[in-house]
N, C-alpha and C. Protein backbone atom coordinates (compact mmCIF):
# COMPACT_ATOMS: atom_id res chain seq x y z
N UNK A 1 -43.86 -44.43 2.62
CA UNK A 1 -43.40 -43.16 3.17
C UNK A 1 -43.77 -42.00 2.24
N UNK A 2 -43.60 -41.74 1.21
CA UNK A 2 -43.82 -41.08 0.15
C UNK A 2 -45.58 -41.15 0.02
N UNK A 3 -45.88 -41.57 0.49
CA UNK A 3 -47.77 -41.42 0.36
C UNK A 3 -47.93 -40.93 1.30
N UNK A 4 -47.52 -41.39 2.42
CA UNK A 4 -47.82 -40.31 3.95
C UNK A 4 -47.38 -39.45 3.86
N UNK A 5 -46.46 -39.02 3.10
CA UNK A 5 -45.53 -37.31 2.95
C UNK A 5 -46.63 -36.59 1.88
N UNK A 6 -47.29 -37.39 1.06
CA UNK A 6 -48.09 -36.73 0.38
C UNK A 6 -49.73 -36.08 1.18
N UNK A 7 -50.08 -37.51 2.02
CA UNK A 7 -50.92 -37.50 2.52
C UNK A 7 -51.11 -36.45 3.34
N UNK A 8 -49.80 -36.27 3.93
CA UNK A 8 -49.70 -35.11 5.34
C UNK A 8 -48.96 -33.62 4.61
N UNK A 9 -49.09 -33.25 3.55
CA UNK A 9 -48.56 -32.82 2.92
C UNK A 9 -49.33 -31.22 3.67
N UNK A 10 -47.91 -29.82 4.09
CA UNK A 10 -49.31 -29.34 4.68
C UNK A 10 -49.34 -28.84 5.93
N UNK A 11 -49.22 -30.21 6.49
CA UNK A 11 -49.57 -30.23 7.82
C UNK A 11 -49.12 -30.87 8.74
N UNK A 12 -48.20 -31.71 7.88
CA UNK A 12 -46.44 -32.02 8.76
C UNK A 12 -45.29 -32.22 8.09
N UNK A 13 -44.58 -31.17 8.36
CA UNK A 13 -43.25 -30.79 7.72
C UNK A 13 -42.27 -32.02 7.93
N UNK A 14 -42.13 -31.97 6.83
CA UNK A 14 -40.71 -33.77 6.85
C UNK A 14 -39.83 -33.44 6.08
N UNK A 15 -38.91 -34.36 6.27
CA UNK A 15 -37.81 -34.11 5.21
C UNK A 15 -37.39 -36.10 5.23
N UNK A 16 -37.18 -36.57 3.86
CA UNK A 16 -36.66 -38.32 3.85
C UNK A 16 -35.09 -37.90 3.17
N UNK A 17 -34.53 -38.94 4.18
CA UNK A 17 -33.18 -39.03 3.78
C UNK A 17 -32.35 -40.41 4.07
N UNK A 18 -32.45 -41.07 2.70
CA UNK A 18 -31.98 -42.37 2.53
C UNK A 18 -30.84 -42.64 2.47
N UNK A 19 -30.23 -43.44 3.79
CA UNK A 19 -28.55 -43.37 3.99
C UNK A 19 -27.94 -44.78 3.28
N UNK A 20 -27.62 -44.52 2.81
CA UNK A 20 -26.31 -45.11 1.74
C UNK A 20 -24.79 -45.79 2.52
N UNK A 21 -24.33 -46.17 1.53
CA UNK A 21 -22.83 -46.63 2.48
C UNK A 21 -22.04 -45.79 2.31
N UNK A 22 -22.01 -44.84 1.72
CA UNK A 22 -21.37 -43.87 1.93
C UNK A 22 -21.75 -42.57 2.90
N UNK A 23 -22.72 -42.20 3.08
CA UNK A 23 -23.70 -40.71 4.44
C UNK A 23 -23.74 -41.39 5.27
N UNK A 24 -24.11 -43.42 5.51
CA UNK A 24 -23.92 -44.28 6.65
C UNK A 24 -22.69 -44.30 7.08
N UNK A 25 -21.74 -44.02 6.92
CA UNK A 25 -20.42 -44.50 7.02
C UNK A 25 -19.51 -43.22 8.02
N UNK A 26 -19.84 -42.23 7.40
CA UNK A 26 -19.12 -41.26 7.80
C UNK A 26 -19.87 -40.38 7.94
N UNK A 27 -19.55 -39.22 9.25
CA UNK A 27 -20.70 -38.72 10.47
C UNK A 27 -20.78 -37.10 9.41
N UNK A 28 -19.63 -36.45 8.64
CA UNK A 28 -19.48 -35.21 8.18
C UNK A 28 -19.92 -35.10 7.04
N UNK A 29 -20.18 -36.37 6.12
CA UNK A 29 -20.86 -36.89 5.07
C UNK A 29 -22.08 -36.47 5.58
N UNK A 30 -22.46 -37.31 6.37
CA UNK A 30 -24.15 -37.48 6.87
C UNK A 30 -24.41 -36.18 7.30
N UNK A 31 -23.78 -35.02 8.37
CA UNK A 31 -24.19 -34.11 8.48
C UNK A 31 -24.32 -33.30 7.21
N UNK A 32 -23.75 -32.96 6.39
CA UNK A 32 -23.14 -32.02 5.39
C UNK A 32 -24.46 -32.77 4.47
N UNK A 33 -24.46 -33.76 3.81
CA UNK A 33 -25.71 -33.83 3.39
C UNK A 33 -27.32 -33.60 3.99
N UNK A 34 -27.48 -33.69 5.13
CA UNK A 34 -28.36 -33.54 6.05
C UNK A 34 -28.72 -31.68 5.62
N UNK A 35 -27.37 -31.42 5.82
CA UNK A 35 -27.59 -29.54 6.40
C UNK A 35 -27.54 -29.00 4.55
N UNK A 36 -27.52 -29.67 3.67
CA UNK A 36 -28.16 -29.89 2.15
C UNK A 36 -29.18 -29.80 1.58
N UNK A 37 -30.26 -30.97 2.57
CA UNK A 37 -31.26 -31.38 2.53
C UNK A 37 -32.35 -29.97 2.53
N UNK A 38 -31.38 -29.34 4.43
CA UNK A 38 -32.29 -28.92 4.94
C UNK A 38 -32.35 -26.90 4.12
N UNK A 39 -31.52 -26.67 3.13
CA UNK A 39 -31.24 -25.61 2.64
C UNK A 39 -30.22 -25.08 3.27
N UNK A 40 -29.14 -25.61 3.61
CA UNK A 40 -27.63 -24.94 3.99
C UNK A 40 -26.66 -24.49 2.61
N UNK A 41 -25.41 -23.94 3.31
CA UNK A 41 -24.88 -23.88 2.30
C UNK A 41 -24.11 -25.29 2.43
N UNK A 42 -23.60 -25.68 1.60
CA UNK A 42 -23.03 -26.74 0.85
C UNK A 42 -21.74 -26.62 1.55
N UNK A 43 -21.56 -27.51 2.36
CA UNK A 43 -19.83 -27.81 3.06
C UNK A 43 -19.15 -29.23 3.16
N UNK A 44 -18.42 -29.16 2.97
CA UNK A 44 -17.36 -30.19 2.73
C UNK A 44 -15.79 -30.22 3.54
N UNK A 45 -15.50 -31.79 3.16
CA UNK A 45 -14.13 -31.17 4.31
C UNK A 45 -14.48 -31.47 5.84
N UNK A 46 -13.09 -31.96 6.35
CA UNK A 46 -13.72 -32.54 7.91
C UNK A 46 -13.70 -32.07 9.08
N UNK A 47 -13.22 -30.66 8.43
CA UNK A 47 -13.28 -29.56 9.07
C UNK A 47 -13.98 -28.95 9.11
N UNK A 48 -14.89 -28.87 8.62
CA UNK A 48 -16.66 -28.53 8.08
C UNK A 48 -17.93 -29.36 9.20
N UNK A 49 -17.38 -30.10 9.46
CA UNK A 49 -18.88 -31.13 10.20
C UNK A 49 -18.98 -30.37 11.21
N UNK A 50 -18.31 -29.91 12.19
CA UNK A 50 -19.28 -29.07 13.25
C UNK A 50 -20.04 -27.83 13.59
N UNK A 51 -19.50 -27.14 12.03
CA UNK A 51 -20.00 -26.27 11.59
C UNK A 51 -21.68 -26.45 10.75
N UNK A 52 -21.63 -27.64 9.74
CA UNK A 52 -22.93 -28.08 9.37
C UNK A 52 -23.64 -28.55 10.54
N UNK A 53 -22.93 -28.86 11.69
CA UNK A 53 -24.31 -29.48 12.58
C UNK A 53 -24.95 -28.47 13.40
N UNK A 54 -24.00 -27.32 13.96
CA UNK A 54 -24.58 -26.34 14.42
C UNK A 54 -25.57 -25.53 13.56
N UNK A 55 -25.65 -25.37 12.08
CA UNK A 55 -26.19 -25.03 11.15
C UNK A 55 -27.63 -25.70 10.93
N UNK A 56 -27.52 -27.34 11.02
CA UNK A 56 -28.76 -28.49 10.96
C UNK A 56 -29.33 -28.09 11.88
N UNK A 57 -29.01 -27.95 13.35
CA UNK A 57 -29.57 -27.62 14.49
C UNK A 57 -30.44 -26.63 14.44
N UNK A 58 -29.82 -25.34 14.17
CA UNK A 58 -30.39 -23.78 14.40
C UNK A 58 -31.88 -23.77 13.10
N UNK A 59 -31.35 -24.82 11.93
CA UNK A 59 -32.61 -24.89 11.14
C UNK A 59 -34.05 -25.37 11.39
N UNK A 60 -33.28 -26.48 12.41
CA UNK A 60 -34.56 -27.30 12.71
C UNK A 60 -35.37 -26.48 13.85
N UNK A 61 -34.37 -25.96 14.49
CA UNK A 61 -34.92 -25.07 15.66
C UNK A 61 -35.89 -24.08 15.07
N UNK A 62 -35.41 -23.36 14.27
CA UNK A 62 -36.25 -22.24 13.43
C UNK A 62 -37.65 -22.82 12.54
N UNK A 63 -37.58 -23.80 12.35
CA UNK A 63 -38.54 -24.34 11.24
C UNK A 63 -38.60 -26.43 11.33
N UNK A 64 -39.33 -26.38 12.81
CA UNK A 64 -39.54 -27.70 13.30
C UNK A 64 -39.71 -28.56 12.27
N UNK A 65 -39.58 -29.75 12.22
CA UNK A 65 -39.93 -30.81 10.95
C UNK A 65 -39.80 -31.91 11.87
N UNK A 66 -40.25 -33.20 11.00
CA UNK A 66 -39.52 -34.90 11.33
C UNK A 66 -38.52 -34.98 10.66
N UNK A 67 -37.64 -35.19 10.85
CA UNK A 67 -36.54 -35.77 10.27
C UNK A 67 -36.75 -37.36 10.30
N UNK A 68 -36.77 -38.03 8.75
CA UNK A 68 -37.39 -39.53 8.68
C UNK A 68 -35.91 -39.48 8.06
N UNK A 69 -35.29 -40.63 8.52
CA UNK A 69 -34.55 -41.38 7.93
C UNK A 69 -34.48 -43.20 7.69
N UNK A 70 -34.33 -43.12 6.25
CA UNK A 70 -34.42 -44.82 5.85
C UNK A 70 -33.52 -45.29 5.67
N UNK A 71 -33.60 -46.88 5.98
CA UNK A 71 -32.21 -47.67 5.82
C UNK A 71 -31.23 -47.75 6.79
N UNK A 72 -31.91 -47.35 8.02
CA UNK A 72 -31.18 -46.94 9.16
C UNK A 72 -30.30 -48.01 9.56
N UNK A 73 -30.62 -49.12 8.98
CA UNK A 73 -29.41 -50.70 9.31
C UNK A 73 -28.04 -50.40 8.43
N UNK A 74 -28.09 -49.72 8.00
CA UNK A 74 -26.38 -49.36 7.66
C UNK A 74 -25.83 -48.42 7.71
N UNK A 75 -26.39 -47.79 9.00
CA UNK A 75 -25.90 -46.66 9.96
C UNK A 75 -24.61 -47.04 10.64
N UNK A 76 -23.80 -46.71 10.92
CA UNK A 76 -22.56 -47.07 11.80
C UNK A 76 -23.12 -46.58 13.05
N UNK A 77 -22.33 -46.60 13.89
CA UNK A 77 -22.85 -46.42 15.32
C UNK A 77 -22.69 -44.46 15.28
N UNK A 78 -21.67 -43.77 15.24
CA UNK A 78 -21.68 -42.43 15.14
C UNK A 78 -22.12 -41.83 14.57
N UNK A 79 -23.03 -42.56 13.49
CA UNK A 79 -23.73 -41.76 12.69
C UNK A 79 -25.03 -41.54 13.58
N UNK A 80 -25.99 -42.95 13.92
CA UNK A 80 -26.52 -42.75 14.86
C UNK A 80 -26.91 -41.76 16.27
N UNK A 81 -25.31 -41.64 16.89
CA UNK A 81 -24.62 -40.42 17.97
C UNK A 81 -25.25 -39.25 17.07
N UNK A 82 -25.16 -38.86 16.23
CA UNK A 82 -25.23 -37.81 15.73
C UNK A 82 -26.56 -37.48 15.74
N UNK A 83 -27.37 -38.39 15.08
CA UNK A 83 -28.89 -38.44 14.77
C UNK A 83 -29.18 -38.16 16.74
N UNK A 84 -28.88 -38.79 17.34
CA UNK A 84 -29.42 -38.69 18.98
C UNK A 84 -29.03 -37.04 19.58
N UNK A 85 -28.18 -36.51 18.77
CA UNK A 85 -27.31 -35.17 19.26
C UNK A 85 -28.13 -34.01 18.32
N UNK A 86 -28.77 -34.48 17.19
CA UNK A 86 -29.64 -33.52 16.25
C UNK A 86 -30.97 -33.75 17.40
N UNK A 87 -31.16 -34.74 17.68
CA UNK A 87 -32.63 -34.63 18.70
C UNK A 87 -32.81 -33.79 19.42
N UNK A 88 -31.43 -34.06 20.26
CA UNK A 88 -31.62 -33.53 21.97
C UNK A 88 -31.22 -32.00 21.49
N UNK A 89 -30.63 -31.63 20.33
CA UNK A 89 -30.34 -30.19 20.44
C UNK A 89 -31.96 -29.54 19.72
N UNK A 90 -32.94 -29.85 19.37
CA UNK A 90 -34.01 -29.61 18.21
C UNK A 90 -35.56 -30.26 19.06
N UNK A 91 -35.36 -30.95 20.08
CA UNK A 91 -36.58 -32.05 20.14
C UNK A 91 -37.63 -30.80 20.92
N UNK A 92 -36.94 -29.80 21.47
CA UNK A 92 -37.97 -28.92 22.48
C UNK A 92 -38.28 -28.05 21.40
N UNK A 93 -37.99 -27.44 20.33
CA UNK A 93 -38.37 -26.79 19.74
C UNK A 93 -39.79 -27.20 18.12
N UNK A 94 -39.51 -28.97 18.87
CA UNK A 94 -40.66 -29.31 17.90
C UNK A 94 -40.43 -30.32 16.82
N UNK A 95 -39.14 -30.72 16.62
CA UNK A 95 -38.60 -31.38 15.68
C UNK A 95 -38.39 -32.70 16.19
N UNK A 96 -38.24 -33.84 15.46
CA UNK A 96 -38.23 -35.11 15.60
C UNK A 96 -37.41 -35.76 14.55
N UNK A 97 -37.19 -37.24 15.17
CA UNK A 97 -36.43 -37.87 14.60
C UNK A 97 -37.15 -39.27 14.08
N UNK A 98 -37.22 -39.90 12.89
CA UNK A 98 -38.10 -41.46 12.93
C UNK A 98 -36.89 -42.10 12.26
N UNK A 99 -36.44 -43.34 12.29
CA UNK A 99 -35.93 -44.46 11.94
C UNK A 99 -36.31 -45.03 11.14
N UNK A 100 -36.40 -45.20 10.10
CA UNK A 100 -36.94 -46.85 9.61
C UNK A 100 -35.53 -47.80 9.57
N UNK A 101 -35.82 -48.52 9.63
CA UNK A 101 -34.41 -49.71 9.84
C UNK A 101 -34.96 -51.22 10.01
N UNK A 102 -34.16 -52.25 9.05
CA UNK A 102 -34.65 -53.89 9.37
C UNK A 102 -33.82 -53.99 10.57
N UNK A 103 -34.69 -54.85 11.68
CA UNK A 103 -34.45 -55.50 13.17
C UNK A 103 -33.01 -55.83 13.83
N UNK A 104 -32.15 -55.99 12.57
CA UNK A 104 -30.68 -55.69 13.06
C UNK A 104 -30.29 -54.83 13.77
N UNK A 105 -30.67 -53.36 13.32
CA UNK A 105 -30.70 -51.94 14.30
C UNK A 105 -30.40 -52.35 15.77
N UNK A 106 -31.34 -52.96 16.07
CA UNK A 106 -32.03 -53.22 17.43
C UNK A 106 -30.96 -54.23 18.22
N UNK A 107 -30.79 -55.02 17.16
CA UNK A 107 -29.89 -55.90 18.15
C UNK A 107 -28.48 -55.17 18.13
N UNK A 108 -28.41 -54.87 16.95
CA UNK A 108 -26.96 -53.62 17.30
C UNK A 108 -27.27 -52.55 18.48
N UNK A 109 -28.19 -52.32 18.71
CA UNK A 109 -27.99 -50.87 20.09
C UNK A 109 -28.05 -51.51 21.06
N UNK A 110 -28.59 -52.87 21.11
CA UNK A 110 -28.43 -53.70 22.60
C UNK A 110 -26.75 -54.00 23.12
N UNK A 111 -25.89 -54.16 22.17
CA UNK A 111 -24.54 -54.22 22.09
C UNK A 111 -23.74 -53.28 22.08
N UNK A 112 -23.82 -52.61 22.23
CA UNK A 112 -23.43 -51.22 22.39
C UNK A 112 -23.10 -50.62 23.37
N UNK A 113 -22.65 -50.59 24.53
CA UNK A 113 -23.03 -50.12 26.11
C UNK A 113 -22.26 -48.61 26.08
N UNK A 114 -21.51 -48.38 25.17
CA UNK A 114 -21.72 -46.37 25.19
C UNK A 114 -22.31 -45.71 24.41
N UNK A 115 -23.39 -46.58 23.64
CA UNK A 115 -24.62 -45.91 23.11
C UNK A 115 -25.46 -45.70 24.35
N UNK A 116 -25.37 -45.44 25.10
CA UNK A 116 -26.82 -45.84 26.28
C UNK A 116 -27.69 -44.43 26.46
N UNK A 117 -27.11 -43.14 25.89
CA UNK A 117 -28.01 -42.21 25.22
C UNK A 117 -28.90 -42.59 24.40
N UNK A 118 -28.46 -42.96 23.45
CA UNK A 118 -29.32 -43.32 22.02
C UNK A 118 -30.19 -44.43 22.72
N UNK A 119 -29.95 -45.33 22.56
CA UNK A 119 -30.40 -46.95 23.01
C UNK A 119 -31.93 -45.86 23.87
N UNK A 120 -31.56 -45.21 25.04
CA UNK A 120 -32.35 -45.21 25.82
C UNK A 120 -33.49 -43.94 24.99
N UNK A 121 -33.25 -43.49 24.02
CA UNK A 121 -34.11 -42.39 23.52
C UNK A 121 -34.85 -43.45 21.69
N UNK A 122 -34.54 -44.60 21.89
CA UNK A 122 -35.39 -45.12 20.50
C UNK A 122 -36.65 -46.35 21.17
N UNK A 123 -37.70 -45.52 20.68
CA UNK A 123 -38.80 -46.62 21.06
C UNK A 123 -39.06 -46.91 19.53
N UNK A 124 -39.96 -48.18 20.01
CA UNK A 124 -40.36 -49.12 18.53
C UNK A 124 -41.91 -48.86 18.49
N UNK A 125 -42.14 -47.82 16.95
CA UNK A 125 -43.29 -47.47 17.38
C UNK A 125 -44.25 -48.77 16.63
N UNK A 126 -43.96 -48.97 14.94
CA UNK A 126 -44.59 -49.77 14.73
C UNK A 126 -43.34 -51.17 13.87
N UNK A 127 -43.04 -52.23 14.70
CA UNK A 127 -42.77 -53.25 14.01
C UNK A 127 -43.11 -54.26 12.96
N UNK A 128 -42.62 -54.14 11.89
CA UNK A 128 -43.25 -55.21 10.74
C UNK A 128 -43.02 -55.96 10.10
N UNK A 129 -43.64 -57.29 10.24
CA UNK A 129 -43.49 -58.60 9.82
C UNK A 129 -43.46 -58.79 8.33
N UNK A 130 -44.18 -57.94 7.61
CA UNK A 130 -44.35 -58.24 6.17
C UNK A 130 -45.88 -58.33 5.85
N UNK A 131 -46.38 -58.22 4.96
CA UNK A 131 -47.67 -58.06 4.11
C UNK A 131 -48.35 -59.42 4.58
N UNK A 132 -49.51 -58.86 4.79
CA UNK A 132 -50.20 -60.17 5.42
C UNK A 132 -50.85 -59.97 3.98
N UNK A 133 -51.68 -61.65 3.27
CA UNK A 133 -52.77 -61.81 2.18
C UNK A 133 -53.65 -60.38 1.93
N UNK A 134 -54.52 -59.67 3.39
CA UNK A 134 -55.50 -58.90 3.62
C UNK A 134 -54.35 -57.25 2.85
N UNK A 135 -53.95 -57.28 3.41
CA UNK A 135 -52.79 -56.15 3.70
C UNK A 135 -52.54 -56.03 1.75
N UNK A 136 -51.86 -57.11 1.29
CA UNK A 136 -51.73 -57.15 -0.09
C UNK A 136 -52.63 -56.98 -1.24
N UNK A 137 -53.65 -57.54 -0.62
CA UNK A 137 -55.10 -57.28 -1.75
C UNK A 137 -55.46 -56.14 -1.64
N UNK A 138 -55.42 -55.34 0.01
CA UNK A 138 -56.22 -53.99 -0.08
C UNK A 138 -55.45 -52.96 -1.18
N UNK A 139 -53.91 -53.75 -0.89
CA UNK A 139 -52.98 -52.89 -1.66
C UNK A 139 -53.31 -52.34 -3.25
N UNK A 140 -53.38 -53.46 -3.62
CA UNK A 140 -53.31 -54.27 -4.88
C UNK A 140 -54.76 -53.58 -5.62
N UNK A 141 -56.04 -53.66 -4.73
CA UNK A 141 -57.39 -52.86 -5.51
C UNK A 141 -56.74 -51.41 -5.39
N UNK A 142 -56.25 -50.62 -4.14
CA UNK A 142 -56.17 -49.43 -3.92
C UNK A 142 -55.22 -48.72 -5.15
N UNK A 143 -54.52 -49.19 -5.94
CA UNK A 143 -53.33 -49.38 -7.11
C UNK A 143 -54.47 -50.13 -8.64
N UNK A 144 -55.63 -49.53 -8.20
CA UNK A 144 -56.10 -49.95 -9.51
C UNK A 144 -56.67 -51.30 -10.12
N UNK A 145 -55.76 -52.17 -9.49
CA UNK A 145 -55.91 -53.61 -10.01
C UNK A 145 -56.74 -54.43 -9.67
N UNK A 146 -58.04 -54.82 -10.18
CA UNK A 146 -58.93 -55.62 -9.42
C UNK A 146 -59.45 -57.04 -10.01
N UNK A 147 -59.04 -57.25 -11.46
CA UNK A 147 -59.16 -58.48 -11.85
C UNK A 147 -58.32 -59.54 -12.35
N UNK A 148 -57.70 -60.25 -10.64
CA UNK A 148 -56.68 -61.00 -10.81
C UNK A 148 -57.44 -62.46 -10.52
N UNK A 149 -56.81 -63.48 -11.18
CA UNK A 149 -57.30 -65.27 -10.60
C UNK A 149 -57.18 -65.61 -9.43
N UNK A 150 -57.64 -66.02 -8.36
CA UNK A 150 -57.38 -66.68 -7.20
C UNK A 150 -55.88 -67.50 -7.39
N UNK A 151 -55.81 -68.55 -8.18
CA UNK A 151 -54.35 -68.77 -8.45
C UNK A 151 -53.17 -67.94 -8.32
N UNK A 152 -54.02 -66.60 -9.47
CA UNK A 152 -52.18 -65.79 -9.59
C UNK A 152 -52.15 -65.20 -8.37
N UNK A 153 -53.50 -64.76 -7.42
CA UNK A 153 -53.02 -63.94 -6.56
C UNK A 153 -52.48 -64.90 -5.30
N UNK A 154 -52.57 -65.75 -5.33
CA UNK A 154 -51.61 -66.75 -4.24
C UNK A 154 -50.49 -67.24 -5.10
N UNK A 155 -50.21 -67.40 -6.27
CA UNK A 155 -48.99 -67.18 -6.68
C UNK A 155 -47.66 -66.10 -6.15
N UNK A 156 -48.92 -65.05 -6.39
CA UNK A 156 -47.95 -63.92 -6.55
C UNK A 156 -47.67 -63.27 -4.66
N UNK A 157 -48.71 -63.91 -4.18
CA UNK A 157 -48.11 -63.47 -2.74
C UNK A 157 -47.35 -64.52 -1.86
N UNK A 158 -47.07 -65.55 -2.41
CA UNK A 158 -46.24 -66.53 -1.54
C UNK A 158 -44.85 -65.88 -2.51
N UNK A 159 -44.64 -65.41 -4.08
CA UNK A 159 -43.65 -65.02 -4.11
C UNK A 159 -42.81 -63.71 -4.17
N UNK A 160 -43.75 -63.13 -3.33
CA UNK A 160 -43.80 -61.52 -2.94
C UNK A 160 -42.99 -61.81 -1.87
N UNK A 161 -43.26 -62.41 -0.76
CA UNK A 161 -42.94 -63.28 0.44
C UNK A 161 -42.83 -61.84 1.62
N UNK A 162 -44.22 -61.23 1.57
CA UNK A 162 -44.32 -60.44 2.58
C UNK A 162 -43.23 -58.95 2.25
N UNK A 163 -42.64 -58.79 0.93
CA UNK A 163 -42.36 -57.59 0.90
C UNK A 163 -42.79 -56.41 0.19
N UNK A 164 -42.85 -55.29 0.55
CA UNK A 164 -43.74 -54.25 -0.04
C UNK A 164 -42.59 -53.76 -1.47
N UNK A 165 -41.60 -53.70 -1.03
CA UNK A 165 -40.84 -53.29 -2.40
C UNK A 165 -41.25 -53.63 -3.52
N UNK A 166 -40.73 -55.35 -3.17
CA UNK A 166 -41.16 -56.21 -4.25
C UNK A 166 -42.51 -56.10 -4.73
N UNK A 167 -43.76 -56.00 -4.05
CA UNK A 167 -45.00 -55.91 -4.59
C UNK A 167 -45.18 -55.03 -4.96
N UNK A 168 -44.47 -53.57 -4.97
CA UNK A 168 -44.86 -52.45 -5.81
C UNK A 168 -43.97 -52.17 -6.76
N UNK A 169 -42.56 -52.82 -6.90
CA UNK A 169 -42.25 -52.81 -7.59
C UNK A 169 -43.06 -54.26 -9.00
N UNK A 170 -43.98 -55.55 -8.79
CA UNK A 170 -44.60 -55.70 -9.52
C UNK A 170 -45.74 -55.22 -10.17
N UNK A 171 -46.18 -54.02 -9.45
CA UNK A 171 -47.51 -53.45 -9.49
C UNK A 171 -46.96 -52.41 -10.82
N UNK A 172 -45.54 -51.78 -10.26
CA UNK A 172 -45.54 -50.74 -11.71
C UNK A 172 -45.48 -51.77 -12.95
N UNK A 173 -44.56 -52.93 -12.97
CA UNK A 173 -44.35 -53.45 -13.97
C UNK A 173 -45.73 -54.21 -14.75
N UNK A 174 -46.68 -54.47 -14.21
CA UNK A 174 -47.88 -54.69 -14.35
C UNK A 174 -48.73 -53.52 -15.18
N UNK A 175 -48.72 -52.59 -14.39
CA UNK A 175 -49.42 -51.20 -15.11
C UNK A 175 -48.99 -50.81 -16.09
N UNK A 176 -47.43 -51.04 -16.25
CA UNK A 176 -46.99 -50.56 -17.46
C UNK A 176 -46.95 -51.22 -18.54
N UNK A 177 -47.42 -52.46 -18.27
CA UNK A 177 -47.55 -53.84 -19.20
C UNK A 177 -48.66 -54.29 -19.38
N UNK A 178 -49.21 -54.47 -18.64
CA UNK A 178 -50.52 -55.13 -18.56
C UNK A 178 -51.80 -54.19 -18.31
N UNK A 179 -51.83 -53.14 -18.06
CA UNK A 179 -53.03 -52.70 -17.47
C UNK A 179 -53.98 -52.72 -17.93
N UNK A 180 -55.16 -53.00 -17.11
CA UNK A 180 -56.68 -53.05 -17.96
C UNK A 180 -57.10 -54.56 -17.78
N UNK A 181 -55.95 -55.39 -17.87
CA UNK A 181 -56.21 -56.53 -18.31
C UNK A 181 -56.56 -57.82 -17.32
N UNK A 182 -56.94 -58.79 -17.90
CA UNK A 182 -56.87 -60.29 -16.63
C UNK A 182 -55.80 -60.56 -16.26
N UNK A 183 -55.31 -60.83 -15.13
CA UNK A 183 -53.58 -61.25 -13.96
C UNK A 183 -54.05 -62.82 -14.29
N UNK A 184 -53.47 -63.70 -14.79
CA UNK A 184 -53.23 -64.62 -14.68
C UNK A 184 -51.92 -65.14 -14.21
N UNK A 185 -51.30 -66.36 -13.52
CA UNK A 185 -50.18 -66.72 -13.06
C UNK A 185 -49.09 -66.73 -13.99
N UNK A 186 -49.41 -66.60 -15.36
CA UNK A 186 -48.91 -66.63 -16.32
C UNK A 186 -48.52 -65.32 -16.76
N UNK A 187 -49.09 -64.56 -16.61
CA UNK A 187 -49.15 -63.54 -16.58
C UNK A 187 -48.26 -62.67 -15.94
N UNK A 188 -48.18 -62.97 -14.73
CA UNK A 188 -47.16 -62.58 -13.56
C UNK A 188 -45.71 -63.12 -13.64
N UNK A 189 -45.74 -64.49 -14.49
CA UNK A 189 -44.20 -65.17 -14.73
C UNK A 189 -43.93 -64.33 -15.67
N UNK A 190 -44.72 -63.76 -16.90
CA UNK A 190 -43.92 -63.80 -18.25
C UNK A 190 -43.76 -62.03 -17.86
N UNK A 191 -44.68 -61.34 -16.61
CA UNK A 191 -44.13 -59.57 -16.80
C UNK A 191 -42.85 -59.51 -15.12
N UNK A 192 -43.46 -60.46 -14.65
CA UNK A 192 -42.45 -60.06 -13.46
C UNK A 192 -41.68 -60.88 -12.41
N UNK A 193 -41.50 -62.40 -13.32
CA UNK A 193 -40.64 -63.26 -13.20
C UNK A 193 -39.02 -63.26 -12.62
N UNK A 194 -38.57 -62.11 -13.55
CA UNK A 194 -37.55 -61.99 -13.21
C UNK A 194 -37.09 -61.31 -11.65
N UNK A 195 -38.45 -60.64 -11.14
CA UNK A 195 -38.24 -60.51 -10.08
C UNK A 195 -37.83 -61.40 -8.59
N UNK A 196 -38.14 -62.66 -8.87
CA UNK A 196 -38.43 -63.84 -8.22
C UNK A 196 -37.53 -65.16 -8.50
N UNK A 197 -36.88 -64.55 -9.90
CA UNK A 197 -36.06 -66.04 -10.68
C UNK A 197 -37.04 -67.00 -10.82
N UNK A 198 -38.06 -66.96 -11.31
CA UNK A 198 -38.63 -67.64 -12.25
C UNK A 198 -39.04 -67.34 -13.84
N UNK A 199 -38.81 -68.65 -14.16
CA UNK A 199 -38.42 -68.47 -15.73
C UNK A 199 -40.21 -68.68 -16.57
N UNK A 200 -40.39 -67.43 -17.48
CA UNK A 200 -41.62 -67.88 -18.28
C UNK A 200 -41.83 -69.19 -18.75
């Protein structure tokens, strides 16, 4: 996300906002940080939320963006309502809404039957399984790194196990340790073992 925000930097206005169990939890939280994000004044108090949302609204209206939000699986359901109520008040004037969220989301809005606003306004644009071999190596040269063993690099992607976190979070620990150098499997236990619970 942060590379495409760079990438599109410019030439599509975004804003990322990573919900927590606490901005997930509660709808005046989530607005009030939201209308934060977006350069409001700072409100608090639960007497405050319909005031920040009319505020989130009139911003987005004035100065279209995406609104990307991550972690969307520990959204409560009204927080959600809310995110569907920032759309429909903002979506004609240009502004949008993206999700990221693991597949739980999904089966939560199927269960839901007075979500049927929301439910009926979220399409799935791109679903993902996890890092295919191809997907990981392109990664992996594009990040600098190009002289690893056939060993470590099937080491290291059966214990990546298809997640991007994890593989970039070994990639910094690598660069900052190793760089320059040969990836051996050994190599990968003794800098980023602990990622995996395996012991040097």
């Amino acid at each position: 996300m942060k590379a495409w925000r760079r990438r599109t930097a410019g030439r599509v206005e975004s804003l990322l906002l990573e919900l927590n169990e606490y901005n997930g939890c509660n709808t005046v939280d989530f607005i009030c940080t939201l209308g934060r994000m977006l350069g409001g004044t700072p409100a608090n108090g639960f007497q405050n939320g319909g005031r920040a949302f009319v505020d989130v609204c009139e911003r987005l209206r004035e100065n279209p963006m995406s609104i990307v939000v991550d972690q969307g699986e520990v959204a409560r359901a009204r927080i959600m309502q809310v995110l569907r109520q920032v759309h429909d008040q903002t979506a004609e004037a240009g502004s949008s809404v993206v999700i990221l969220a693991a597949p739980i989301l999904l089966a939560r809005l199927s269960k839901m039957p007075d979500m049927g606003a929301l439910a009926s306004r979220v399409a799935i644009f791109a679903p993902l399984s996890g890092l295919t071999r191809a997907e990981m190596a392109a990664i992996i040269r594009a990040e600098g790194i190009t002289d690893v063993e056939e060993p470590a690099f099937d080491f290291w992607w059966k214990n990546t196990g298809g997640s991007i976190r994890r593989l970039m979070r070994t990639i910094q620990l690598l660069q900052a340790r190793h760089a320059g150098r040969r990836i051996t499997e050994r190599t990968l236990v003794g800098v980023a073992g602990c990622l995996w619970g395996v012991a040097a």
